[in-house]
C-alpha atoms as a PDB file:
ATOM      1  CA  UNK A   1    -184.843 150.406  86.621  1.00  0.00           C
ATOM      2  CA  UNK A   2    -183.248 151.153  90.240  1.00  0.00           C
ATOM      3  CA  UNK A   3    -179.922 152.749  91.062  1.00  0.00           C
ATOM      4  CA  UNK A   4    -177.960 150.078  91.183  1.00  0.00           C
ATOM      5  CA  UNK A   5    -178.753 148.473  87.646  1.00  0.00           C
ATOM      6  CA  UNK A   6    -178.536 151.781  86.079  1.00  0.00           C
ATOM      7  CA  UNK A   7    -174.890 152.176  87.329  1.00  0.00           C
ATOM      8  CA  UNK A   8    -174.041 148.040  86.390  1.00  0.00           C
ATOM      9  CA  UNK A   9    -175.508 148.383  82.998  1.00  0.00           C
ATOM     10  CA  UNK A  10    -172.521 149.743  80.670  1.00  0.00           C
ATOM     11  CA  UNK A  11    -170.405 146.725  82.604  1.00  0.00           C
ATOM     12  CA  UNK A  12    -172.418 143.507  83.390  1.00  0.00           C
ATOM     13  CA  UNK A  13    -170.336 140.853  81.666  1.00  0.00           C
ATOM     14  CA  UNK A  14    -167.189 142.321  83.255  1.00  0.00           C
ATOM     15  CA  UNK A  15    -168.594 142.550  86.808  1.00  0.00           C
ATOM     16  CA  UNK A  16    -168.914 138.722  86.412  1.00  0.00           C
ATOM     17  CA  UNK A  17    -165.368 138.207  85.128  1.00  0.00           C
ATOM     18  CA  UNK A  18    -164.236 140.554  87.928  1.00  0.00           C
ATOM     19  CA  UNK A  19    -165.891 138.245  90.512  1.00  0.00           C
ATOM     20  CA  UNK A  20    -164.744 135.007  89.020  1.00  0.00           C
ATOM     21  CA  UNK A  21    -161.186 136.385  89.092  1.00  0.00           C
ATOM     22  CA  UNK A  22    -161.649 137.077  92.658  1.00  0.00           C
ATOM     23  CA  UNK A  23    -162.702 133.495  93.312  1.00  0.00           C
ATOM     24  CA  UNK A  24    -159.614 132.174  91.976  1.00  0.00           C
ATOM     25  CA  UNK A  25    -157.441 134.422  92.995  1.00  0.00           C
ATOM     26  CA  UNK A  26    -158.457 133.991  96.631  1.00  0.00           C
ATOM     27  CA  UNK A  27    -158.553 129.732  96.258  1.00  0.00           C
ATOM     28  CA  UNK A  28    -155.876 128.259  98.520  1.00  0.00           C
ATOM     29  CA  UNK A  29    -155.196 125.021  99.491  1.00  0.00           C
ATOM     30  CA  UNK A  30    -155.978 125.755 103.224  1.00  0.00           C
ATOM     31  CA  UNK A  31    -159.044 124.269 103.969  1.00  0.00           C
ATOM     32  CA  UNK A  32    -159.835 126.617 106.930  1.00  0.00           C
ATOM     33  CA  UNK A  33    -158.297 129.710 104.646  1.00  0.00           C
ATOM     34  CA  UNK A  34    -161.492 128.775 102.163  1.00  0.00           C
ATOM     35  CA  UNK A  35    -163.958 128.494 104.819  1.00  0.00           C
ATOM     36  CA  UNK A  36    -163.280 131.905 106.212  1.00  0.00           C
ATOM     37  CA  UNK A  37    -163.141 133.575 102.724  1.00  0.00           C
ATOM     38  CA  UNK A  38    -165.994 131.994 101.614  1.00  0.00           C
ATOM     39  CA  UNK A  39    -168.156 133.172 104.713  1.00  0.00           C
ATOM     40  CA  UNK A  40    -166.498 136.336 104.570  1.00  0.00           C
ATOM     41  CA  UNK A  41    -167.743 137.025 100.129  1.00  0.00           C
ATOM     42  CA  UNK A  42    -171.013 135.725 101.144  1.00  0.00           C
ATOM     43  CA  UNK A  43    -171.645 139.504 103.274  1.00  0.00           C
ATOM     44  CA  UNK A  44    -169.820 141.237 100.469  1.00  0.00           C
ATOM     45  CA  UNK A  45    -171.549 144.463  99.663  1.00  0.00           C
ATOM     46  CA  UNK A  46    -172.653 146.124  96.221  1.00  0.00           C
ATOM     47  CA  UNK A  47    -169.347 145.713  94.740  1.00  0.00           C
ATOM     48  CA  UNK A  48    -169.089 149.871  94.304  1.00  0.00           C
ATOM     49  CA  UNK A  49    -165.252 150.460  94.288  1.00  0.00           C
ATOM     50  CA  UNK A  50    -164.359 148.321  91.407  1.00  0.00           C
ATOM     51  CA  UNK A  51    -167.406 149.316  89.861  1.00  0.00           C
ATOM     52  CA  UNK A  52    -165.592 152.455  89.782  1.00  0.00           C
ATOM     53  CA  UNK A  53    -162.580 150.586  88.149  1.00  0.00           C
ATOM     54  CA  UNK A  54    -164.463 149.193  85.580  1.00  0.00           C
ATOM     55  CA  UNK A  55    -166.575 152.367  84.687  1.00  0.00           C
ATOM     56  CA  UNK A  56    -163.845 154.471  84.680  1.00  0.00           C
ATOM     57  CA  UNK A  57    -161.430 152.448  82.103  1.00  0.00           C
ATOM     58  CA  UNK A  58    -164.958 151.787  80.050  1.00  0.00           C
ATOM     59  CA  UNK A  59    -164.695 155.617  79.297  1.00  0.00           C
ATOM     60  CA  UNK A  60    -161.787 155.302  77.579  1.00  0.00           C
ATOM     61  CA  UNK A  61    -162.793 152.166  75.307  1.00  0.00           C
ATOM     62  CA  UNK A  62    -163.054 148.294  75.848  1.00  0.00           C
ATOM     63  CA  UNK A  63    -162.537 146.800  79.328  1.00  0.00           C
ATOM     64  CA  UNK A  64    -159.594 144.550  79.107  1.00  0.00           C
ATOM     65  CA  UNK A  65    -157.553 142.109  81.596  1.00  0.00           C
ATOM     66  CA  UNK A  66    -155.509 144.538  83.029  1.00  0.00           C
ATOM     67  CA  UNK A  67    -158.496 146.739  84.186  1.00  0.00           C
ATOM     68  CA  UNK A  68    -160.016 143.508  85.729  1.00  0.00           C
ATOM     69  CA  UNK A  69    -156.429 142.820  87.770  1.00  0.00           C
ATOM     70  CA  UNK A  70    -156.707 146.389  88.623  1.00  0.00           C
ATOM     71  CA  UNK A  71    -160.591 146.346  89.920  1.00  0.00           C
ATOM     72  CA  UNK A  72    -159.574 142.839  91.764  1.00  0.00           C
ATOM     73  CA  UNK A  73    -156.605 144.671  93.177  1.00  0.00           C
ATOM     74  CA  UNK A  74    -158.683 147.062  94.527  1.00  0.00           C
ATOM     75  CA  UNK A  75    -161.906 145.078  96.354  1.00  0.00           C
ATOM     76  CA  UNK A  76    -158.808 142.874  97.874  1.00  0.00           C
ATOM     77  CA  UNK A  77    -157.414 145.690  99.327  1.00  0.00           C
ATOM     78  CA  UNK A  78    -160.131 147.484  99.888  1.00  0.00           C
ATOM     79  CA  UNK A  79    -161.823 143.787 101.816  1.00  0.00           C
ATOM     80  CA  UNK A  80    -158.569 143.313 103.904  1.00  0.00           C
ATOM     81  CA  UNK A  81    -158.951 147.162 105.139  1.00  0.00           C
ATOM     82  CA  UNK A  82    -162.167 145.889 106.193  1.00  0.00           C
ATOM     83  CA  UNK A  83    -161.412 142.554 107.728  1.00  0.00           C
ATOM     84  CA  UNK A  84    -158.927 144.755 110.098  1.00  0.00           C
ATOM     85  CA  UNK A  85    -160.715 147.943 110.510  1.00  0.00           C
ATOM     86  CA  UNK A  86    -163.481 145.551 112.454  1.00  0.00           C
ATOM     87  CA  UNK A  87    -160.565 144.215 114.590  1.00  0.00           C
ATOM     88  CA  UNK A  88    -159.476 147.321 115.212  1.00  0.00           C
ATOM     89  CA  UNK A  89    -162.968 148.821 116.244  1.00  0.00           C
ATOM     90  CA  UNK A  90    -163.634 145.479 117.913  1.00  0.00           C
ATOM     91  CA  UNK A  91    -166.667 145.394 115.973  1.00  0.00           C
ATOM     92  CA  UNK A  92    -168.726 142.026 115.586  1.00  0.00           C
ATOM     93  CA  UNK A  93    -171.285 142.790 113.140  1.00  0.00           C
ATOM     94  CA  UNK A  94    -171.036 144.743 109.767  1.00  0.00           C
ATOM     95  CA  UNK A  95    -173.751 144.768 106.841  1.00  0.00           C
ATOM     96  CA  UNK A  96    -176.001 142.951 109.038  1.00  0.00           C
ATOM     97  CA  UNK A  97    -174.304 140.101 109.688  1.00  0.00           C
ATOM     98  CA  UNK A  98    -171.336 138.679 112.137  1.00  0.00           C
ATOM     99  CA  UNK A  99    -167.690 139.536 111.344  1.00  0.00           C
ATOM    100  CA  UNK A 100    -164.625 137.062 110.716  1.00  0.00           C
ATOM    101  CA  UNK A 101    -163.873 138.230 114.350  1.00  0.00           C
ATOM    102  CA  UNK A 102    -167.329 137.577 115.529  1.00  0.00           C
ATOM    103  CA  UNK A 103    -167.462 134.258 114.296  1.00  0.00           C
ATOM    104  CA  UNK A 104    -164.192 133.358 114.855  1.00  0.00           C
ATOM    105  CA  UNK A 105    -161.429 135.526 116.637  1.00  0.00           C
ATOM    106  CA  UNK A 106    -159.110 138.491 116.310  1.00  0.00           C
ATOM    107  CA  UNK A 107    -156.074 136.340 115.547  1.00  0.00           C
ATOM    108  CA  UNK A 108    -157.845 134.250 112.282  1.00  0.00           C
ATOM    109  CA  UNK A 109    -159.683 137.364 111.079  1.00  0.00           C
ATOM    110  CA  UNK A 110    -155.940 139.341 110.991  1.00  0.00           C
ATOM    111  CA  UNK A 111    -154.280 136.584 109.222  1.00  0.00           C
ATOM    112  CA  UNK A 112    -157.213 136.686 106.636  1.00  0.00           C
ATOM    113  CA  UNK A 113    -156.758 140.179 106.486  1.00  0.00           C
ATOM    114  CA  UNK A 114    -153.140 139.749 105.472  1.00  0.00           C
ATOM    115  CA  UNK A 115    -153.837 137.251 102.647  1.00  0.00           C
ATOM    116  CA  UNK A 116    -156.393 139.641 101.352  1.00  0.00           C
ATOM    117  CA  UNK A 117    -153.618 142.206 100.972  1.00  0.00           C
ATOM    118  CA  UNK A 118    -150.791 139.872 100.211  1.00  0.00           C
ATOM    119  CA  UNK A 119    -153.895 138.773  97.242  1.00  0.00           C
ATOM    120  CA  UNK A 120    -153.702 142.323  95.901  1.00  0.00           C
ATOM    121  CA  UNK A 121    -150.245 143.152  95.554  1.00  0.00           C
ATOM    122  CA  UNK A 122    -150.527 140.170  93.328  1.00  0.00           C
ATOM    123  CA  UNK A 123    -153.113 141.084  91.083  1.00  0.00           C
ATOM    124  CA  UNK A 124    -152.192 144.614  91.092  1.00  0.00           C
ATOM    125  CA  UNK A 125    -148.448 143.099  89.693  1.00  0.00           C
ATOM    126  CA  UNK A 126    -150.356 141.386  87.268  1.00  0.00           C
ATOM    127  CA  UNK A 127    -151.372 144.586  85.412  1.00  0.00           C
ATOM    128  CA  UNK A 128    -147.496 145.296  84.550  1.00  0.00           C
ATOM    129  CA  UNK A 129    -148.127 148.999  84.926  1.00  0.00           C
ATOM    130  CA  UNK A 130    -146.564 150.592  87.777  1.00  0.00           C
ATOM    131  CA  UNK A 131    -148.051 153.644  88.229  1.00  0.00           C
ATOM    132  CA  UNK A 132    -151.151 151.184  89.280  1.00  0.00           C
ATOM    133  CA  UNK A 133    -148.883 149.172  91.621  1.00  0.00           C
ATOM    134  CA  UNK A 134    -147.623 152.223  93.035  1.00  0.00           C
ATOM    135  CA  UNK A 135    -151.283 153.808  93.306  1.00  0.00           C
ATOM    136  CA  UNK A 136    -152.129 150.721  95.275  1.00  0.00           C
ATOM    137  CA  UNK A 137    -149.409 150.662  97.535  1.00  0.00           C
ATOM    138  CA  UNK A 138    -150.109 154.550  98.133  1.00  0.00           C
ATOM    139  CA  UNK A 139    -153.930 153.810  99.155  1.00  0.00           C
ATOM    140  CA  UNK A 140    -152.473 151.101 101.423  1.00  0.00           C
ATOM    141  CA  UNK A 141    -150.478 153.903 103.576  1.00  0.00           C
ATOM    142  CA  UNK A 142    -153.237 156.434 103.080  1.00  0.00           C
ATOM    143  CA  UNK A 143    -155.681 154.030 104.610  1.00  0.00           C
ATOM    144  CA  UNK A 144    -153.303 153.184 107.681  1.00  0.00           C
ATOM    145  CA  UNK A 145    -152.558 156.540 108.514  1.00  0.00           C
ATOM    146  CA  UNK A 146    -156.297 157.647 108.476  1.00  0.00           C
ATOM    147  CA  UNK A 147    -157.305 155.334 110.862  1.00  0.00           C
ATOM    148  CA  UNK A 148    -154.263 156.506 113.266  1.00  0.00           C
ATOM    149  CA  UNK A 149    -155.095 159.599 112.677  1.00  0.00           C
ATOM    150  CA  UNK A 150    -158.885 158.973 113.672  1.00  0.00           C
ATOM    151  CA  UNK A 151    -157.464 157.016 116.875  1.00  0.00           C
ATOM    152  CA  UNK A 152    -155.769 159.636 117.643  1.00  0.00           C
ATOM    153  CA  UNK A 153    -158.201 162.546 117.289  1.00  0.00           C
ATOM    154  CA  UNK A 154    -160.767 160.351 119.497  1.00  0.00           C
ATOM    155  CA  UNK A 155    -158.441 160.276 122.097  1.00  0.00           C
ATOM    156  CA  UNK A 156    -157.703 163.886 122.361  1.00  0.00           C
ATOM    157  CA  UNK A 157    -161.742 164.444 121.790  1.00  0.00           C
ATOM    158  CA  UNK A 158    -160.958 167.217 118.539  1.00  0.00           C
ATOM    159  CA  UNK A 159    -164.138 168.985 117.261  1.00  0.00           C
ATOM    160  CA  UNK A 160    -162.658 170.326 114.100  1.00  0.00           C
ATOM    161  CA  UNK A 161    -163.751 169.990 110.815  1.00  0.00           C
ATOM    162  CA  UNK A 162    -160.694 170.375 108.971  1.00  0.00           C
ATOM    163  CA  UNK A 163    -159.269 167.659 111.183  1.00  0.00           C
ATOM    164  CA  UNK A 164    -162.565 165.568 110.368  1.00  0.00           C
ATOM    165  CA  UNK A 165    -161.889 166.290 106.482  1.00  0.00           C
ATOM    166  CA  UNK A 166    -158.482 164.938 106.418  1.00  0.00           C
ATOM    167  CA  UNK A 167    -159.288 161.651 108.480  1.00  0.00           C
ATOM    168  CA  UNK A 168    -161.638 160.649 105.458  1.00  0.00           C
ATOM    169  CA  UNK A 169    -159.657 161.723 102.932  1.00  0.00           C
ATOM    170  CA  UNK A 170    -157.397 159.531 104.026  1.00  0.00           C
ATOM    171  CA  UNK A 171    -159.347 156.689 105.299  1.00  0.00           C
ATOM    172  CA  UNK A 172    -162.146 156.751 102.292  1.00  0.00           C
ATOM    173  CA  UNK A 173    -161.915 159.256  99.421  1.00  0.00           C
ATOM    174  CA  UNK A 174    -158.524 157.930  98.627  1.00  0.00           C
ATOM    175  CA  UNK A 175    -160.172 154.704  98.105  1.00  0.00           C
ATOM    176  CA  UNK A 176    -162.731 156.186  96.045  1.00  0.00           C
ATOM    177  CA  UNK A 177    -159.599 158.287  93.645  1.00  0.00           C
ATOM    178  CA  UNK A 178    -157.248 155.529  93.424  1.00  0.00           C
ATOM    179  CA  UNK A 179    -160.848 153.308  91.845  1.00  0.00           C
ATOM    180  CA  UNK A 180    -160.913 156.336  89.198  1.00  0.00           C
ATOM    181  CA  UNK A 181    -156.989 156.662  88.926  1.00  0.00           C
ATOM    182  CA  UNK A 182    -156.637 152.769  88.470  1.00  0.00           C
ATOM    183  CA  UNK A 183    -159.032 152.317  85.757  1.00  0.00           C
ATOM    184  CA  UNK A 184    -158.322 155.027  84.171  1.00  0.00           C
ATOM    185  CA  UNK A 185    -154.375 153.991  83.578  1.00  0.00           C
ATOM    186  CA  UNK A 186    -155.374 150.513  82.542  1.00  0.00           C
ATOM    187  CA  UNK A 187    -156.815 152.106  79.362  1.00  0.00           C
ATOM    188  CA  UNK A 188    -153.865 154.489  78.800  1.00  0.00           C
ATOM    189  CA  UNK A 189    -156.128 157.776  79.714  1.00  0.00           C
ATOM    190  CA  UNK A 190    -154.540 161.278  79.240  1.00  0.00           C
ATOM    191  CA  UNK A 191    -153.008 162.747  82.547  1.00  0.00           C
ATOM    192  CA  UNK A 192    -155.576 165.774  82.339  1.00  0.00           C
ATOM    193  CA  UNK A 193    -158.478 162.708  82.140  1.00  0.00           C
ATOM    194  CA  UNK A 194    -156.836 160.791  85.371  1.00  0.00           C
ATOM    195  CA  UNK A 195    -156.971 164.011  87.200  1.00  0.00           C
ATOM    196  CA  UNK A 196    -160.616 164.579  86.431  1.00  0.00           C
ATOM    197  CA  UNK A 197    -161.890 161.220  87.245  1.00  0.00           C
ATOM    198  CA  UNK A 198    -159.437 161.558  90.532  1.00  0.00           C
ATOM    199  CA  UNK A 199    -161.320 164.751  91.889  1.00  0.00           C
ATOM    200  CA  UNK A 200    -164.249 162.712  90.727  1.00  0.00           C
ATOM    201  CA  UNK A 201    -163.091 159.975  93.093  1.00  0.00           C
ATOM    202  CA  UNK A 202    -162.612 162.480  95.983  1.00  0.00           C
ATOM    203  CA  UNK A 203    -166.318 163.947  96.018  1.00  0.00           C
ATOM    204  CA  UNK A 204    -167.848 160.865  95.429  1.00  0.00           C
ATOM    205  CA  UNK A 205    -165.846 159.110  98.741  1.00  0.00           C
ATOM    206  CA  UNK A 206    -166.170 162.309 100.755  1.00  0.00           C
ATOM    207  CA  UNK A 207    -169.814 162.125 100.197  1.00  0.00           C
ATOM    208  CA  UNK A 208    -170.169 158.284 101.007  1.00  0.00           C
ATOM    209  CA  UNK A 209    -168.074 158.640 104.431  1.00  0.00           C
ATOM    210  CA  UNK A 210    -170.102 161.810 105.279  1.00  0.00           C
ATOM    211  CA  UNK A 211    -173.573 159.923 104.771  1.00  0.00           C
ATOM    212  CA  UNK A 212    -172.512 156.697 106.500  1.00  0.00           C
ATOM    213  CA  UNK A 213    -171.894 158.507 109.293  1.00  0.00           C
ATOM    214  CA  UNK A 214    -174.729 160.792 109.066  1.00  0.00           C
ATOM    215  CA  UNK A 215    -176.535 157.131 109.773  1.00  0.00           C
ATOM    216  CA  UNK A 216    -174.884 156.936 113.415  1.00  0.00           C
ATOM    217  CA  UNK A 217    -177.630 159.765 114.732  1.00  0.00           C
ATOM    218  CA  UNK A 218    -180.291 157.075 113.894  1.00  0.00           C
ATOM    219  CA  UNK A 219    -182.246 154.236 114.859  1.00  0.00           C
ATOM    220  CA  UNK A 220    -182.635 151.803 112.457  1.00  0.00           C
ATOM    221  CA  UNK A 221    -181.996 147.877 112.192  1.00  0.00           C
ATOM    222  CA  UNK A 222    -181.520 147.600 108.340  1.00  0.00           C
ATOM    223  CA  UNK A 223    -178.278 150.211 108.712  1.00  0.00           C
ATOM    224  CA  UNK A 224    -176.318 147.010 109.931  1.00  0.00           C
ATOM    225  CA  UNK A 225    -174.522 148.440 112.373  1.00  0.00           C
ATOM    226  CA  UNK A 226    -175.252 149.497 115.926  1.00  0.00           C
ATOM    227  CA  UNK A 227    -176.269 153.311 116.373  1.00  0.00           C
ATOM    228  CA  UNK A 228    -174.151 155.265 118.323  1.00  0.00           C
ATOM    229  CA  UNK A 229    -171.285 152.909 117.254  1.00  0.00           C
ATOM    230  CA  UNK A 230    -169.150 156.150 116.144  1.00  0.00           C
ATOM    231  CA  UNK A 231    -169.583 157.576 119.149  1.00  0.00           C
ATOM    232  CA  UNK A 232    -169.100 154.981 121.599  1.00  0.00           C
ATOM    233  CA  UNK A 233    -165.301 155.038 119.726  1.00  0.00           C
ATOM    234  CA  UNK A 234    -165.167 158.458 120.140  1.00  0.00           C
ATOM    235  CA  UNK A 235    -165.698 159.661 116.923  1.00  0.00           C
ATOM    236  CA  UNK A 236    -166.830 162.413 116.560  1.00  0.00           C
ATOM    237  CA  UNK A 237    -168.584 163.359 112.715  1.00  0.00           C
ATOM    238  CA  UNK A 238    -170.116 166.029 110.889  1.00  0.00           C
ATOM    239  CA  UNK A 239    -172.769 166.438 112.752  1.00  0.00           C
ATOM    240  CA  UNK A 240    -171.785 167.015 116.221  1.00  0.00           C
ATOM    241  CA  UNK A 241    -169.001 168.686 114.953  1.00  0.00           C
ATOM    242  CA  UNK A 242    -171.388 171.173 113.338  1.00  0.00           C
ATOM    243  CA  UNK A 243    -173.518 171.297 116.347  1.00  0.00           C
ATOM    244  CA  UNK A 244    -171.305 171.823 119.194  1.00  0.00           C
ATOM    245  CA  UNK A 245    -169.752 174.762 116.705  1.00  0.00           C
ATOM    246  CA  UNK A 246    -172.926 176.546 116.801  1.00  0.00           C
ATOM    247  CA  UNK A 247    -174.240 175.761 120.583  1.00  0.00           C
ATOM    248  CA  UNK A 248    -173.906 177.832 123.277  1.00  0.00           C
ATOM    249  CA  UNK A 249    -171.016 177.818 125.740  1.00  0.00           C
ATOM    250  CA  UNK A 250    -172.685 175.805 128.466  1.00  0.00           C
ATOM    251  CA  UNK A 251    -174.119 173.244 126.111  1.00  0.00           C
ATOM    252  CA  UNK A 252    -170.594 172.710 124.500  1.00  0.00           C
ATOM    253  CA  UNK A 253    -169.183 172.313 127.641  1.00  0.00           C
ATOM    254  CA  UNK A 254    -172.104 169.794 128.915  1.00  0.00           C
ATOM    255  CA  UNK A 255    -171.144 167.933 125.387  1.00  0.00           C
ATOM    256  CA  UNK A 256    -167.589 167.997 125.815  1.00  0.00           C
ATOM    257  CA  UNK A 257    -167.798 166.401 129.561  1.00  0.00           C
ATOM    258  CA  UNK A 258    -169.846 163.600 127.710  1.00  0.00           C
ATOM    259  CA  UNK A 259    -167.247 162.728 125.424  1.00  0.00           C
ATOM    260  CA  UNK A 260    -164.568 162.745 128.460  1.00  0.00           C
ATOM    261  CA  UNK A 261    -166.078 159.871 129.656  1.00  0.00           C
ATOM    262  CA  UNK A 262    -164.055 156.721 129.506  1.00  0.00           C
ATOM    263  CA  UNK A 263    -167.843 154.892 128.476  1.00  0.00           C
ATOM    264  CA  UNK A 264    -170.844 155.876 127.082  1.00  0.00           C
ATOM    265  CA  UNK A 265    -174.480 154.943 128.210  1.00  0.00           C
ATOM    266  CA  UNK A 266    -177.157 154.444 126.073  1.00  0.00           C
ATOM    267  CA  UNK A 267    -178.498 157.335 127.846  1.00  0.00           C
ATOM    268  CA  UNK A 268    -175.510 159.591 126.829  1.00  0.00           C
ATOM    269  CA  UNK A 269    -175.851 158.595 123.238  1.00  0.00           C
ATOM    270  CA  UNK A 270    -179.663 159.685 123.032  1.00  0.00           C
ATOM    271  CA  UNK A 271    -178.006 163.208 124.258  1.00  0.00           C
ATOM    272  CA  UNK A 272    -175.862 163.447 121.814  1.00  0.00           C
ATOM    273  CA  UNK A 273    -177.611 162.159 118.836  1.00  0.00           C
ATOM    274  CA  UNK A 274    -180.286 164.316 119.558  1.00  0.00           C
ATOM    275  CA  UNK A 275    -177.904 167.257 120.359  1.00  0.00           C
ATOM    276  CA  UNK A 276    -176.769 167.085 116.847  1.00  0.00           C
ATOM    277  CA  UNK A 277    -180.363 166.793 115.418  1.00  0.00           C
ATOM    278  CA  UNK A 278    -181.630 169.533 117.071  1.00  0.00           C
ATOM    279  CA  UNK A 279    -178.451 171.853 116.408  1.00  0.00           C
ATOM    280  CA  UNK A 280    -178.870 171.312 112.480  1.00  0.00           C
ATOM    281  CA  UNK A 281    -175.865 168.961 112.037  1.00  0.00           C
ATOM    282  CA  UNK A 282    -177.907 166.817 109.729  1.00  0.00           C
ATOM    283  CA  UNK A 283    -178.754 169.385 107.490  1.00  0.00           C
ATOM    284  CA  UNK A 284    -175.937 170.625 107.742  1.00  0.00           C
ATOM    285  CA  UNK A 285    -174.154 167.662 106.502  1.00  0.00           C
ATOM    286  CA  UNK A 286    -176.894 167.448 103.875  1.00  0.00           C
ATOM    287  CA  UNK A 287    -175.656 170.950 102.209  1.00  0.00           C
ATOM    288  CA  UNK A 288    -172.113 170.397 102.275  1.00  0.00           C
ATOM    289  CA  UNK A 289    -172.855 166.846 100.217  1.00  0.00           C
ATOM    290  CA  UNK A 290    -174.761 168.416  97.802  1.00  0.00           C
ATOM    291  CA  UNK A 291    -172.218 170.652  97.429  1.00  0.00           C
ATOM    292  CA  UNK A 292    -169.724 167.770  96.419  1.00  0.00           C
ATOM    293  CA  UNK A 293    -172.150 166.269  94.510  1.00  0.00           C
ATOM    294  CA  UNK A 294    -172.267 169.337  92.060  1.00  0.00           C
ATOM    295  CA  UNK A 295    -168.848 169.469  92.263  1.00  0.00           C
ATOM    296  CA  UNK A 296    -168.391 165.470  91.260  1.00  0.00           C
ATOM    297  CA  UNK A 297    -171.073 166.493  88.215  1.00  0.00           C
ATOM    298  CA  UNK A 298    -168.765 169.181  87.166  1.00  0.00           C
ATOM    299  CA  UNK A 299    -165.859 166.936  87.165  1.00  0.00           C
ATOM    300  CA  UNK A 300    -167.754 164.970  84.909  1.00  0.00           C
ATOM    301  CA  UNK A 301    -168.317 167.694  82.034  1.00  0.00           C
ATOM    302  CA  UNK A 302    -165.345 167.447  79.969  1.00  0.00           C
ATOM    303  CA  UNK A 303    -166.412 163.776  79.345  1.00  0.00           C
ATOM    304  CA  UNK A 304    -169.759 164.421  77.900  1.00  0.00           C
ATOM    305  CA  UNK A 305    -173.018 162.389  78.007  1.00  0.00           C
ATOM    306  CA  UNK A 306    -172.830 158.966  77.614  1.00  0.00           C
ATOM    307  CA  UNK A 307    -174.055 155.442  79.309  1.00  0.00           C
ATOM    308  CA  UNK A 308    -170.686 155.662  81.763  1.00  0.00           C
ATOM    309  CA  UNK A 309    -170.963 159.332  82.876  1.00  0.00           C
ATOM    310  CA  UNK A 310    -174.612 158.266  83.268  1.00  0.00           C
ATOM    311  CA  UNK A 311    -173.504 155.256  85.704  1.00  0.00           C
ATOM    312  CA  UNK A 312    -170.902 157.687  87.639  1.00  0.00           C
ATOM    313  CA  UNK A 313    -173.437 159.879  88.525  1.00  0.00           C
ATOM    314  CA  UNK A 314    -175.755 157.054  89.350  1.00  0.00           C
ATOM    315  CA  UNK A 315    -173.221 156.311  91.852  1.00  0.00           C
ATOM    316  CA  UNK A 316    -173.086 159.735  93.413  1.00  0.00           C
ATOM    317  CA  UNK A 317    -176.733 159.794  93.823  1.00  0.00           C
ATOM    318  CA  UNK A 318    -176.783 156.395  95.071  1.00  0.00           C
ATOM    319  CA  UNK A 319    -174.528 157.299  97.966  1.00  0.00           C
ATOM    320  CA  UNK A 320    -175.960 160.488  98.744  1.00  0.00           C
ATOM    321  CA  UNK A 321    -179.749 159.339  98.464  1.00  0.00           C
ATOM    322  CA  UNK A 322    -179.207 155.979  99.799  1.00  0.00           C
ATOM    323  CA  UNK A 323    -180.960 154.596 103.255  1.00  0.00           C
ATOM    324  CA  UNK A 324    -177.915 152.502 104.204  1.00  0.00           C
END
């Protein structure tokens, strides 16, 4: 049995509620509104944020409606952040396959965008808990304000890895903790549970943003994305960040001059992608996510062994083992 069916195991029939929910939730009566959608669920991914939903409120007894509004809440929001992000980056391609703004423009895939959102503040108002409307609305501005914040430390070229750490916080692991938090209050958890599963949340999202990016330094078709994408945005991750901190003066200074540059060539890529390789920012980023992934496990301990913790820890592994 692979990864994946390990983790969907304790929550098949609800995954296909969840996605039938989705389906009508998102059903308008704009024909070109239900063309776009419909393209745009066809390259959905694995499905592993409300997943997370769904696991986390199994641990505390029988899935119910309000945990699937809460997981729908969640891949709405979490599928409009996406819709945007790729306007933002200008990006026409993600998973493999051409974005709403490839295929059509910037202005449809933004309005799409917004009836994703406008899509999950319904569903997460259907749950009649607030504390889950209010988590919602608080990943919302957390998700905003990490991608300013990543704009914004591109632009002023920062090689810092506490700056790094708080950009995906912000733009992922808070994803990842409201998923935990969420499902967790839809099956009236304990406060000392929520906060668990939330630290939970946090390791597991660190460690997903740290190995997607840890992809950027390679070549390889089936990642879905161009290589060097990160960097031609000036991004800089983990691994250059670790590498330029533990290069000599004259090669940090030949790799800050590079990222100075208003464009990149395929040529300056190569340089630093290889930089980075050579400098042990790979392994580097290895260690610290097997550091979060013990920490995630330990997170985990209060809750014992059983077919969920077993899927949660499926998950971790997934992301940090995973080849894209």
């Amino acid at each position: 049995m692979d990864k994946l069916s390990i983790i969907q195991q304790p929550i098949l029939d609800e995954l296909e509620i969840l996605n039938r929910t989705l389906a009508e939730t998102l059903n308008t009566s704009s024909p070109m509104m239900n063309t776009v959608v419909d393209y745009f669920l066809g390259t959905k991914g694995k499905q592993i944020r409300p997943m997370l939903v769904l696991l986390s409120a199994r641990l505390f007894g029988k899935i119910n409606a309000v945990t699937i509004d809460a997981a729908a809440a969640i891949e709405l929001l979490h599928n409009a952040s996406l819709i945007h992000d790729d306007v933002v980056d200008e990006s026409k391609q993600r998973r493999g396959k051409p974005t709403i703004n490839g295929v059509w423009d910037n202005r449809i895939a933004v309005l799409v965008g917004d009836y994703f959102v406008s899509c999950a503040l319904k569903r997460s108002i259907s749950t009649g808990i607030l504390e889950v409307i209010n988590t919602l609305g608080f990943l919302g501005q957390e998700l905003a304000k990490g991608e300013i914040d990543q704009l914004s430390i591109a632009q002023d070229h920062v090689l810092n890895e506490e700056a790094y750490f708080n950009v995906i916080r912000q733009k992922t692991a808070s994803l990842f903790i409201s998923c935990m938090k969420m499902g967790a209050l839809s099956n009236g958890a304990s406060s000392e549970a929520i906060e668990q599963l939330m630290v939970f949340g946090e390791k597991l999202g660190l460690c997903f943003q740290i190995k997607d990016d840890t992809f950027d330094y390679f070549s390889d078709d089936t990642i879905g994305k161009p290589t060097g994408n990160d960097l031609r945005e000036g991004k800089v991750t983990l691994p250059l960040i670790f590498a330029v901190r533990n290069a000599t003066d004259v090669e940090r200074d030949e790799v800050m001059a590079i990222l100075r540059q208003k464009e990149l060539s395929a040529k300056d890529i190569d340089k630093l992608t290889e930089f980075a390789k050579s400098h042990g920012g790979i392994e580097y980023a290895k260690k610290v996510m097997e550091r979060l992934r013990t920490e995630g496990y330990a997170a985990l301990a209060s809750f014992g062994e059983n077919p969920v913790v077993t899927s949660l820890k499926a998950i971790l592994d997934y992301t940090i083992d995973r080849t894209k």
